[in-house]
PDB file of N, CA and C in Angstrom:
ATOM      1  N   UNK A   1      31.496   0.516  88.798  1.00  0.00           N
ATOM      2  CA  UNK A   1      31.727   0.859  90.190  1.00  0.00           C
ATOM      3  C   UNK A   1      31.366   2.334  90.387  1.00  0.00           C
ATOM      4  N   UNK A   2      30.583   2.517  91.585  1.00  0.00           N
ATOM      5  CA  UNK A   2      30.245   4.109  92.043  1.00  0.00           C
ATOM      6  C   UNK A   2      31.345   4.442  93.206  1.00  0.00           C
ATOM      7  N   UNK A   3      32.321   5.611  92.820  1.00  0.00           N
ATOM      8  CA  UNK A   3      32.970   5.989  93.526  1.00  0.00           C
ATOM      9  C   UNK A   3      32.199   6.520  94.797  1.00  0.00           C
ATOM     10  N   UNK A   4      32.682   6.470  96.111  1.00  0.00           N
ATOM     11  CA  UNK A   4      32.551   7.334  97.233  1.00  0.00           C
ATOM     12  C   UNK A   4      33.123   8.719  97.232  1.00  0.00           C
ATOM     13  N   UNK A   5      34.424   8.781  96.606  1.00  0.00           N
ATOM     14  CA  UNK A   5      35.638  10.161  96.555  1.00  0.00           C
ATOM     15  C   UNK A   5      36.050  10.179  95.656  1.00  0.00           C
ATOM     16  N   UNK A   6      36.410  11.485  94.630  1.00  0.00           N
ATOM     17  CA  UNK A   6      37.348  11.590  93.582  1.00  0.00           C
ATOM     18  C   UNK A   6      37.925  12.941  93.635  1.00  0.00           C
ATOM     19  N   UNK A   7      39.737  12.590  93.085  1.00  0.00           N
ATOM     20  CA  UNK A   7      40.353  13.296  92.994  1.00  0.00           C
ATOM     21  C   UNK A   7      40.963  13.764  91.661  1.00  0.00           C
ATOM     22  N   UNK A   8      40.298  14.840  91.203  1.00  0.00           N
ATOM     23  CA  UNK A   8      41.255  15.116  89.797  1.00  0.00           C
ATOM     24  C   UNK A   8      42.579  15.082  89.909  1.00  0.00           C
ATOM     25  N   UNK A   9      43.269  14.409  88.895  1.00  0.00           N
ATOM     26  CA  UNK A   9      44.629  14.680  89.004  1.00  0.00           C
ATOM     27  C   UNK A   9      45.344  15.125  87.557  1.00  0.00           C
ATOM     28  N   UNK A  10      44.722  15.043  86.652  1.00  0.00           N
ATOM     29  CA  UNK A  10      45.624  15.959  85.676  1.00  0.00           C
ATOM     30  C   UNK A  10      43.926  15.718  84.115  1.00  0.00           C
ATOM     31  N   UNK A  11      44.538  16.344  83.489  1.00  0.00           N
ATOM     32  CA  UNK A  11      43.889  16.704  82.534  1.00  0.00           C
ATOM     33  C   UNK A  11      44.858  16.453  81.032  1.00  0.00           C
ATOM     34  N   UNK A  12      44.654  15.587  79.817  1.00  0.00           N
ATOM     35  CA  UNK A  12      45.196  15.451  79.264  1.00  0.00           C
ATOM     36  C   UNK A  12      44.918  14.831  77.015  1.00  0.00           C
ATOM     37  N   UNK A  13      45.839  15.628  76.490  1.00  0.00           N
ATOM     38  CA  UNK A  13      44.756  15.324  75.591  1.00  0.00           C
ATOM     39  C   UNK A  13      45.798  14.219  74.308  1.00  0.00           C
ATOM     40  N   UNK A  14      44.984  13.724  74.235  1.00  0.00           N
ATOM     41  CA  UNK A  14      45.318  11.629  74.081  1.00  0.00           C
ATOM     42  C   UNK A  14      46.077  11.839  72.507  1.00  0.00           C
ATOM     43  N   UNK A  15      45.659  12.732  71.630  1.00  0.00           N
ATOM     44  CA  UNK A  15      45.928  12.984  70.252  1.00  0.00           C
ATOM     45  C   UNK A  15      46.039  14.291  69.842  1.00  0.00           C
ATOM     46  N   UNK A  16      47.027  14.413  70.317  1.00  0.00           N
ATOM     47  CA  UNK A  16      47.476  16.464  70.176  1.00  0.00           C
ATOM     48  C   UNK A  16      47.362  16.532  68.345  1.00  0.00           C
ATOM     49  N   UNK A  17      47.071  17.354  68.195  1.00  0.00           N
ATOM     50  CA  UNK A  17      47.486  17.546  66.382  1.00  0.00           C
ATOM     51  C   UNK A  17      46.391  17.121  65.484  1.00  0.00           C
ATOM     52  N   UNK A  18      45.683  16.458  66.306  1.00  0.00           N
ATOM     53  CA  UNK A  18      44.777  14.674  65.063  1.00  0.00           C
ATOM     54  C   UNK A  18      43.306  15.473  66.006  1.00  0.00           C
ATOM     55  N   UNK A  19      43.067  15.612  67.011  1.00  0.00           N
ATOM     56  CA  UNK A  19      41.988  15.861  67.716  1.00  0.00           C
ATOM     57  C   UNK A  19      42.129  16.758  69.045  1.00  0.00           C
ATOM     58  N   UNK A  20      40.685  17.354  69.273  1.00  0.00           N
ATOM     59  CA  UNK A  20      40.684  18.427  70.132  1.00  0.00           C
ATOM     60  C   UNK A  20      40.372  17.725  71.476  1.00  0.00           C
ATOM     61  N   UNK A  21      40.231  16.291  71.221  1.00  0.00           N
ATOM     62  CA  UNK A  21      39.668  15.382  72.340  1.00  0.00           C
ATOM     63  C   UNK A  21      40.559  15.902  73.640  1.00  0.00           C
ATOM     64  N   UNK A  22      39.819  15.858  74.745  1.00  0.00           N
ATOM     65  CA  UNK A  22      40.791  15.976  76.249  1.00  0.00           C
ATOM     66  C   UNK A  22      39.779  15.611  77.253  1.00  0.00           C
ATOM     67  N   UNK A  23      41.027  14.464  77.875  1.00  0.00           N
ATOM     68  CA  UNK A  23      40.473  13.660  79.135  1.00  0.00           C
ATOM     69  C   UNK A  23      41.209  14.041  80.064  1.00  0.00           C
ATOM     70  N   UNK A  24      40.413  13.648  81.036  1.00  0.00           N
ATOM     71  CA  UNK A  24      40.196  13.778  82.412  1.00  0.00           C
ATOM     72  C   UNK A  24      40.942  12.803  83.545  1.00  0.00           C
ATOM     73  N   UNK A  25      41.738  12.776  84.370  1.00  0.00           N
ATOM     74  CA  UNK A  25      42.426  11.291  85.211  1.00  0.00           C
ATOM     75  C   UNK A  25      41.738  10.979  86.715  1.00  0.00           C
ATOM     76  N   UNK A  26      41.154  10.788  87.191  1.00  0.00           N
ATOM     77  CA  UNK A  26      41.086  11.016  88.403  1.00  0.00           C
ATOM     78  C   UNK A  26      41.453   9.724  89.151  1.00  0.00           C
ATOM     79  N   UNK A  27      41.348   9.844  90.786  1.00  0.00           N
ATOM     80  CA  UNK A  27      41.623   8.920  91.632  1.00  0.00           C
ATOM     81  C   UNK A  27      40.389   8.895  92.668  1.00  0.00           C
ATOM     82  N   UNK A  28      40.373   7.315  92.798  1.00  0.00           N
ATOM     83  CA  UNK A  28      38.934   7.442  93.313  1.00  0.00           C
ATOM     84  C   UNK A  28      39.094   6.326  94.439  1.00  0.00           C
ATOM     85  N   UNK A  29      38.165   6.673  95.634  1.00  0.00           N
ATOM     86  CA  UNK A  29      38.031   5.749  96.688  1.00  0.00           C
ATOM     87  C   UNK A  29      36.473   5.495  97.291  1.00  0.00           C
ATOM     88  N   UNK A  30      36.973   4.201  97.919  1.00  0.00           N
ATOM     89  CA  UNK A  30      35.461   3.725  98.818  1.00  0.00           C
ATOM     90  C   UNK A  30      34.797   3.249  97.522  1.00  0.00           C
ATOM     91  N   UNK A  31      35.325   2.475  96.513  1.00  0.00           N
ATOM     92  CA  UNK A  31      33.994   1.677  95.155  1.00  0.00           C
ATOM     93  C   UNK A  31      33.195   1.571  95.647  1.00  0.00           C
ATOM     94  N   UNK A  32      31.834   1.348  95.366  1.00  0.00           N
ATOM     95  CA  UNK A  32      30.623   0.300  95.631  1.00  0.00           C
ATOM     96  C   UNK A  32      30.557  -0.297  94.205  1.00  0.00           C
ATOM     97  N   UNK A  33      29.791  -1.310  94.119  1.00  0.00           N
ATOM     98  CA  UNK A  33      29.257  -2.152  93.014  1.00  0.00           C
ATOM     99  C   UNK A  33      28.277  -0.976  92.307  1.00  0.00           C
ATOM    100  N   UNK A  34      27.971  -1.107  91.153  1.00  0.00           N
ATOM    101  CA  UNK A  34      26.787  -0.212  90.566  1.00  0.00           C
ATOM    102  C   UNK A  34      26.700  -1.173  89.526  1.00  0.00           C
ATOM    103  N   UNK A  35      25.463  -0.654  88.560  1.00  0.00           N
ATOM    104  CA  UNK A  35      25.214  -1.503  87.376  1.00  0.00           C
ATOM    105  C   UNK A  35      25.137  -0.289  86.636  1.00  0.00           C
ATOM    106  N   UNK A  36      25.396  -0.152  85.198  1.00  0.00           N
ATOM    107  CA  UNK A  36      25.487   0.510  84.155  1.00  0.00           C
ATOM    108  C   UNK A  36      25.320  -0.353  82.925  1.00  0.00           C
ATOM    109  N   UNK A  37      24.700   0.951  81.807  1.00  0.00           N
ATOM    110  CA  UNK A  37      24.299   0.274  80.750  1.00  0.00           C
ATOM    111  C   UNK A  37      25.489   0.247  79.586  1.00  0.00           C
ATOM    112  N   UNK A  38      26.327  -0.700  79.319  1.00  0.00           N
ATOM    113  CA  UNK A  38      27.505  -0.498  78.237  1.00  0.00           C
ATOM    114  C   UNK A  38      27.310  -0.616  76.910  1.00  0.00           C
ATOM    115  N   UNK A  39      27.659   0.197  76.659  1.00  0.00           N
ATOM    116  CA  UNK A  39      27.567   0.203  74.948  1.00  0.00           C
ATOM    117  C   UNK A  39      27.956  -1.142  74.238  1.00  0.00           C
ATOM    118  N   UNK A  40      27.008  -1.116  72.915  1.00  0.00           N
ATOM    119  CA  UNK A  40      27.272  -2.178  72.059  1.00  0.00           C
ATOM    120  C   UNK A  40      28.350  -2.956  71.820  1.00  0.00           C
ATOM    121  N   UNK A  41      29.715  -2.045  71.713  1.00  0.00           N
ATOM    122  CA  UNK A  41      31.136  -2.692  71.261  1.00  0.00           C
ATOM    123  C   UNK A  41      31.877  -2.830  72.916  1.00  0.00           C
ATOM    124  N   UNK A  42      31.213  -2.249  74.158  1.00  0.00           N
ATOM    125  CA  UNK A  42      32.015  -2.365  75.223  1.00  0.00           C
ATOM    126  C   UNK A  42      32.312  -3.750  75.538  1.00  0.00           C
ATOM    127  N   UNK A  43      33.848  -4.574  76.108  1.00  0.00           N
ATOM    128  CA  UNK A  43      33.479  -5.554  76.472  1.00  0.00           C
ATOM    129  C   UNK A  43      34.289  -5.428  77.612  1.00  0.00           C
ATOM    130  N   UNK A  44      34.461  -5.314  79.177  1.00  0.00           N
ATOM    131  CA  UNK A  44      35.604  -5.789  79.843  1.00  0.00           C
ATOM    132  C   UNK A  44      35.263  -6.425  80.957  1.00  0.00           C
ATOM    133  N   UNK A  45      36.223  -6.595  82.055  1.00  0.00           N
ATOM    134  CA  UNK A  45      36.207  -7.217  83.105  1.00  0.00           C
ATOM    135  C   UNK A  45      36.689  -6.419  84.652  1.00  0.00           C
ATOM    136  N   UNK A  46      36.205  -6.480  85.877  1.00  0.00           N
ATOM    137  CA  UNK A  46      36.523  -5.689  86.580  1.00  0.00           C
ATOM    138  C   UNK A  46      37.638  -6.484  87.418  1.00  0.00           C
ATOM    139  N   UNK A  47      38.126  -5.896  87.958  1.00  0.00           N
ATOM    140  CA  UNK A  47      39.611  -6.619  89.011  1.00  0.00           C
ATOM    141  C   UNK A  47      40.130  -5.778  89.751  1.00  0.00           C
ATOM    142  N   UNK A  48      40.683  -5.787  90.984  1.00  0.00           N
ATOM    143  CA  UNK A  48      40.890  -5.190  92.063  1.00  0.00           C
ATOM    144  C   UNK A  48      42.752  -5.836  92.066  1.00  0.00           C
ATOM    145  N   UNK A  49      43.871  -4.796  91.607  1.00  0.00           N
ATOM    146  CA  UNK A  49      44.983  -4.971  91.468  1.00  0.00           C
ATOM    147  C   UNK A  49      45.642  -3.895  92.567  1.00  0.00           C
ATOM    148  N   UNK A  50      46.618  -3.990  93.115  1.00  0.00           N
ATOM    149  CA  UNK A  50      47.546  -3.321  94.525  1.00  0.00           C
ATOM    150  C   UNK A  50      48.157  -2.139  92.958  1.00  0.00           C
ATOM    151  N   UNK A  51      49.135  -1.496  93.412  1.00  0.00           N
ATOM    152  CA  UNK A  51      49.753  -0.595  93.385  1.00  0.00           C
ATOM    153  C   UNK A  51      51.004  -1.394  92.065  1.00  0.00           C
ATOM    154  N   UNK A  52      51.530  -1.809  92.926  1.00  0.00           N
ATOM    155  CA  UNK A  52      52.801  -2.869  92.637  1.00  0.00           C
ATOM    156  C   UNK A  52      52.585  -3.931  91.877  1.00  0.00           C
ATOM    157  N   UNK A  53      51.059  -4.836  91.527  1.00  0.00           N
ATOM    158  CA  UNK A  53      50.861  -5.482  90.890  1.00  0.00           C
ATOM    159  C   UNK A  53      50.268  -4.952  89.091  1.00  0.00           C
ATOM    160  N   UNK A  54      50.442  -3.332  89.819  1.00  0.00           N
ATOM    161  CA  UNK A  54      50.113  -2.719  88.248  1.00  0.00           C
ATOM    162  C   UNK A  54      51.395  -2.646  87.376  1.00  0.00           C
ATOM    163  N   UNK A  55      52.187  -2.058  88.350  1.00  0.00           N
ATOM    164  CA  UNK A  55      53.570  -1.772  87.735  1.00  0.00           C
ATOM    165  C   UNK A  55      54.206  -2.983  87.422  1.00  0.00           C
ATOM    166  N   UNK A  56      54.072  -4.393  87.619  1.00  0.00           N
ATOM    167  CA  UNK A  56      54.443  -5.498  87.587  1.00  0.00           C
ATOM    168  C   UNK A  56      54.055  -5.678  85.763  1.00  0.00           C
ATOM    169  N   UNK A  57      52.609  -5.467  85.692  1.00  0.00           N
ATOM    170  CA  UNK A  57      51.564  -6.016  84.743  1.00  0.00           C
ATOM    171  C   UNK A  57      51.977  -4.814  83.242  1.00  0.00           C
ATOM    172  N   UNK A  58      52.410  -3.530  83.743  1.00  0.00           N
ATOM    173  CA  UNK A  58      53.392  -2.382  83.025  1.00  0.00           C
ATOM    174  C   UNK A  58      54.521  -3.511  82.409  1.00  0.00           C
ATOM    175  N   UNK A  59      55.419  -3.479  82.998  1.00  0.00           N
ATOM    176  CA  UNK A  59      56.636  -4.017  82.512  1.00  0.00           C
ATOM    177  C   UNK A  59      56.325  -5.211  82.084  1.00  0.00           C
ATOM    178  N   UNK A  60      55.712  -6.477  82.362  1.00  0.00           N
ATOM    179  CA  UNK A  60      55.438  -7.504  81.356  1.00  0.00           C
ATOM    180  C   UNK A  60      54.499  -7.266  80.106  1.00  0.00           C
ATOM    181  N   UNK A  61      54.214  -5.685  79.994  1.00  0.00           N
ATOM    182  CA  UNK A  61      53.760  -5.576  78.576  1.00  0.00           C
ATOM    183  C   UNK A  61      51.591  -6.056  78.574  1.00  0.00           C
ATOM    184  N   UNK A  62      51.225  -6.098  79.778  1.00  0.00           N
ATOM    185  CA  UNK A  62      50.115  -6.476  79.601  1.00  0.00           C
ATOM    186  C   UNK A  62      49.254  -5.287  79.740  1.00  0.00           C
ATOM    187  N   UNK A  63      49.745  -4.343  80.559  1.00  0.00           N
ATOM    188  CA  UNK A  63      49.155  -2.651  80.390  1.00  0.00           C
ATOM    189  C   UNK A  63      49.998  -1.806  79.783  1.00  0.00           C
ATOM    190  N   UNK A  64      49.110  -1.797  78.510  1.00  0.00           N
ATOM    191  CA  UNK A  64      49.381  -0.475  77.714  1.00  0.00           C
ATOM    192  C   UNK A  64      48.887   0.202  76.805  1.00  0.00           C
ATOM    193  N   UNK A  65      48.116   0.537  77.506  1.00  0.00           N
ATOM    194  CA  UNK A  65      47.104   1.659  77.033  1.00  0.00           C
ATOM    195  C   UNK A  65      47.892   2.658  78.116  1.00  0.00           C
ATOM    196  N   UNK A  66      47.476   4.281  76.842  1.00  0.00           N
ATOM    197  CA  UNK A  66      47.934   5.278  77.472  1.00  0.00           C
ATOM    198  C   UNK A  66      47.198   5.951  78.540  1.00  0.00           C
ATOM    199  N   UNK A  67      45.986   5.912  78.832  1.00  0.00           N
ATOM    200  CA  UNK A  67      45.672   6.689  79.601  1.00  0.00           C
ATOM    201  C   UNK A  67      45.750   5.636  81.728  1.00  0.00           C
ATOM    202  N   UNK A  68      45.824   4.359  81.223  1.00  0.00           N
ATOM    203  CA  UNK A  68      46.352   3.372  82.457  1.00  0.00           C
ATOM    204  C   UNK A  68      47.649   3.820  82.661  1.00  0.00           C
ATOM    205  N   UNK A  69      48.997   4.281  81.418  1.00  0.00           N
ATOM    206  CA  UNK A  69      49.681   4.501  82.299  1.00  0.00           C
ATOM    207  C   UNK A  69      50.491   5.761  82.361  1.00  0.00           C
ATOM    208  N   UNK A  70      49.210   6.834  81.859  1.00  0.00           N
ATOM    209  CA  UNK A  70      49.503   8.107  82.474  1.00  0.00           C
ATOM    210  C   UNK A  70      49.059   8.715  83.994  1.00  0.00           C
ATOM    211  N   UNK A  71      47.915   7.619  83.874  1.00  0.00           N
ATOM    212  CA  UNK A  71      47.648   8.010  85.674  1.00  0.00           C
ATOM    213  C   UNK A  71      48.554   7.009  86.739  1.00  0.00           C
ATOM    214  N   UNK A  72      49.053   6.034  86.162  1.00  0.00           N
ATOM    215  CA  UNK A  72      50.409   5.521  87.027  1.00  0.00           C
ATOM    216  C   UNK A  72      51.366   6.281  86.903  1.00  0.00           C
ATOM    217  N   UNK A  73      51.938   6.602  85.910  1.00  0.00           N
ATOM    218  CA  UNK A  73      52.963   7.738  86.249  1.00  0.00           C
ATOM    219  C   UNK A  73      53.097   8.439  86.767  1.00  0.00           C
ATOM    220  N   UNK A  74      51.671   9.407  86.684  1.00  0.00           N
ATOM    221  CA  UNK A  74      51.315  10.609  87.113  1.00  0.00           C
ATOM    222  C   UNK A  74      51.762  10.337  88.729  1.00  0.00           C
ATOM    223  N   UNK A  75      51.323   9.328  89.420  1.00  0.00           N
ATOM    224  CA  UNK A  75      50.852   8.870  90.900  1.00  0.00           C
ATOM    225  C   UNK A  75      52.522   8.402  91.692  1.00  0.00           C
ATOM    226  N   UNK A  76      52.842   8.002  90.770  1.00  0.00           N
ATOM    227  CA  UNK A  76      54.377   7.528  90.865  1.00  0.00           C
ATOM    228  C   UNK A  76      55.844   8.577  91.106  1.00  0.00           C
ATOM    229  N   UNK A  77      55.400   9.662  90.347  1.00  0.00           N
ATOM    230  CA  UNK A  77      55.869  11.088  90.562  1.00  0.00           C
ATOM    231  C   UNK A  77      56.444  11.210  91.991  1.00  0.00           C
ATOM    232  N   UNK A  78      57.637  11.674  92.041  1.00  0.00           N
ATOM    233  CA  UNK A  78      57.679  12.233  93.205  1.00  0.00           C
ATOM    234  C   UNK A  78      56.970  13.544  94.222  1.00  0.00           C
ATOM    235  N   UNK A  79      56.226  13.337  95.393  1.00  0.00           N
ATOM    236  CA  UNK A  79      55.099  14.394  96.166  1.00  0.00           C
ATOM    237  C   UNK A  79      55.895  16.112  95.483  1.00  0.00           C
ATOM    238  N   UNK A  80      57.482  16.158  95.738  1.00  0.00           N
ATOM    239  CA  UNK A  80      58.001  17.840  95.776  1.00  0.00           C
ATOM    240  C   UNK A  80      57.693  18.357  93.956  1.00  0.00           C
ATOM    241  N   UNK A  81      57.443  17.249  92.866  1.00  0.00           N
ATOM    242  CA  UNK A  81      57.865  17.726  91.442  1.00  0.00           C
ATOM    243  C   UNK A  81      56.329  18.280  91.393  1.00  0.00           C
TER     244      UNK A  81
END
């Protein structure tokens, strides 16, 4: 998908201690379809999930990978912290 808008929202690094690696979170609007070339071992699927059906898919244990739910957290935050 080619974003229309993106918003950085935090910066973060996945393996403190083990690697110097550091990613990036952003939030993005207006998708379009695009085609891209994926690497050899890439395999996934695209899906269009609400807000609430993430946090649903959190707690039954089906998202968890860290960086899915550091940018839910992140977003979940209260606006004043």
């Amino acid at each position: 998908m080619r974003p229309g808008k993106l918003k950085k929202l935090l910066d973060f690094y996945p393996t403190p201690g083990v690697s110097g690696e550091r990613m990036h979170a952003f939030l993005a609007w207006g998708l379009k379809p695009a085609i891209a070339q994926k690497d050899e071992d890439e395999d996934f699927e695209l899906g269009t999930f609400s807000y609430s059906q993430i946090g649903r898919m959190i707690r039954r244990g089906e998202i968890a990978d860290g960086k899915t739910l550091i940018g839910f957290f992140y977003l979940k935050k209260p606006k004043n912290q």
